[in-house]
Protein backbone atom coordinates (compact mmCIF):
# COMPACT_ATOMS: atom_id res chain seq x y z
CA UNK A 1 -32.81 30.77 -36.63
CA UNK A 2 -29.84 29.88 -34.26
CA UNK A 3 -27.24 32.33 -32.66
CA UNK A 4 -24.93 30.84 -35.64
CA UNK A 5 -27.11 31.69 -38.36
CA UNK A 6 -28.29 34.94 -36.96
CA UNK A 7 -24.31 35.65 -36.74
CA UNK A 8 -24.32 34.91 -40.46
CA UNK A 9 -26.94 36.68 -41.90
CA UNK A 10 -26.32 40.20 -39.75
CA UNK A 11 -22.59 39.81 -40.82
CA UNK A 12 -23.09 39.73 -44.53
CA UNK A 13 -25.86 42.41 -44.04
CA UNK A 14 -23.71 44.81 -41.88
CA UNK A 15 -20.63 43.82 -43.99
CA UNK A 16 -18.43 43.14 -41.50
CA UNK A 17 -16.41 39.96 -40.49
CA UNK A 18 -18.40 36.87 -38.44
CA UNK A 19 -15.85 37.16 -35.68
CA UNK A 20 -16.88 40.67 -35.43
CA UNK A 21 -20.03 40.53 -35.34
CA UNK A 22 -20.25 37.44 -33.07
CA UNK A 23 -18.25 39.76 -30.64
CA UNK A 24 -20.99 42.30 -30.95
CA UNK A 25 -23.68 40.43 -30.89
CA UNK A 26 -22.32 38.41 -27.62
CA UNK A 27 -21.55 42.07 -25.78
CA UNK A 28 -24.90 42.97 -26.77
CA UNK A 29 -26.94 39.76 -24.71
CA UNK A 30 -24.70 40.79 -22.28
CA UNK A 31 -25.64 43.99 -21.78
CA UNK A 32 -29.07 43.29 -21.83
CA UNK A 33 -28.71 40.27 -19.51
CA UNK A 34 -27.46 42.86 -17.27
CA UNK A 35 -29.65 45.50 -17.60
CA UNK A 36 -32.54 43.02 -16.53
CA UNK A 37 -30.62 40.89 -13.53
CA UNK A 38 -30.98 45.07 -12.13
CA UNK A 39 -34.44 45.62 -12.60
CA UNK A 40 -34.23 47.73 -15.51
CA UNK A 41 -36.38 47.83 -18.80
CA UNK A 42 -34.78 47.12 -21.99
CA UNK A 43 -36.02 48.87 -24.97
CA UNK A 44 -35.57 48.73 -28.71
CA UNK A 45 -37.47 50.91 -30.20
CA UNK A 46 -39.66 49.46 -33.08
CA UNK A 47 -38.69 46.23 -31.81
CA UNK A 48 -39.87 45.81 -28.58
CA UNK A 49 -39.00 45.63 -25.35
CA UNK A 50 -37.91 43.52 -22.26
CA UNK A 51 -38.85 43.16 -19.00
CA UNK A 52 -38.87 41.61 -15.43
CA UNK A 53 -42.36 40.23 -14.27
CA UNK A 54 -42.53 38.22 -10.77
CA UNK A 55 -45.35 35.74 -10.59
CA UNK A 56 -46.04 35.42 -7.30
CA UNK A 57 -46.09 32.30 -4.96
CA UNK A 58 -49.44 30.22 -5.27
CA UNK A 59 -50.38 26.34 -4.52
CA UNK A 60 -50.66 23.81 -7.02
CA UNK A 61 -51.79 20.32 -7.53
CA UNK A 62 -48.97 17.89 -7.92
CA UNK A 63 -51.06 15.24 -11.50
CA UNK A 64 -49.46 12.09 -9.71
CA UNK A 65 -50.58 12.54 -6.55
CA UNK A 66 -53.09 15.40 -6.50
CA UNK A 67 -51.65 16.79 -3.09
CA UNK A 68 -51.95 20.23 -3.16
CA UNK A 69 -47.66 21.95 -3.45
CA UNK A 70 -46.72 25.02 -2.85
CA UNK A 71 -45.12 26.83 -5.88
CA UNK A 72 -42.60 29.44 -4.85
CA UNK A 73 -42.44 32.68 -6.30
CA UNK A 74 -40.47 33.31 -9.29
CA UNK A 75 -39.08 35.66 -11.81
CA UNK A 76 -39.50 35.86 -15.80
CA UNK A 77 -38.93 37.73 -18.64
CA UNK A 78 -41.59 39.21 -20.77
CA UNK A 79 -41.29 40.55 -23.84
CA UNK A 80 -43.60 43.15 -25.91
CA UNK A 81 -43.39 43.80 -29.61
CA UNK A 82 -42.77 47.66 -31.12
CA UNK A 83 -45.14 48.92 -33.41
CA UNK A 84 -42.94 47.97 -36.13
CA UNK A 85 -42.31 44.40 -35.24
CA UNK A 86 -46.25 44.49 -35.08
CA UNK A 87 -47.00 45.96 -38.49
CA UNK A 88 -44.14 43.27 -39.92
CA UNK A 89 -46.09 40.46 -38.58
């Protein structure tokens, strides 16, 4: 499911108008996007919830050449599933 068809589905669900609940769904993301650029948790309960993990910096092996790279460290987000999202599944 794309953002369009998630759009879609929540609007005739919700019964309100695509363009309104595009606008939600868009101020929603952002929110969240937010949220975790600042180091917070976000969490929906039942649904799950989102994080920021760092993996930290560690040295590879470049497959071409096999020399040994450095891999910097990075950030990612991780998400858990809520109890219901588990019992769903």
């Amino acid at each position: 499911m794309n953002k369009a068809e998630l759009i879609e589905k929540t609007a005739a669900a919700a019964g309100m108008s695509k363009k309104d609940t595009g606008a939600l769904l868009t101020a929603l993301l952002d929110e969240m996007t937010a949220a975790l650029v600042a180091g917070e948790k976000v969490q929906l309960v039942g649904f799950g919830s989102f994080e920021v993990k760092t993996k930290a910096a560690r040295t590879g092996i470049n497959p071409a050449t096999l020399q040994e790279i450095e891999i910097p460290e990075s950030k990612t987000v991780a998400f858990k599933a809520g109890k219901f999202l588990k019992e769903k599944l």
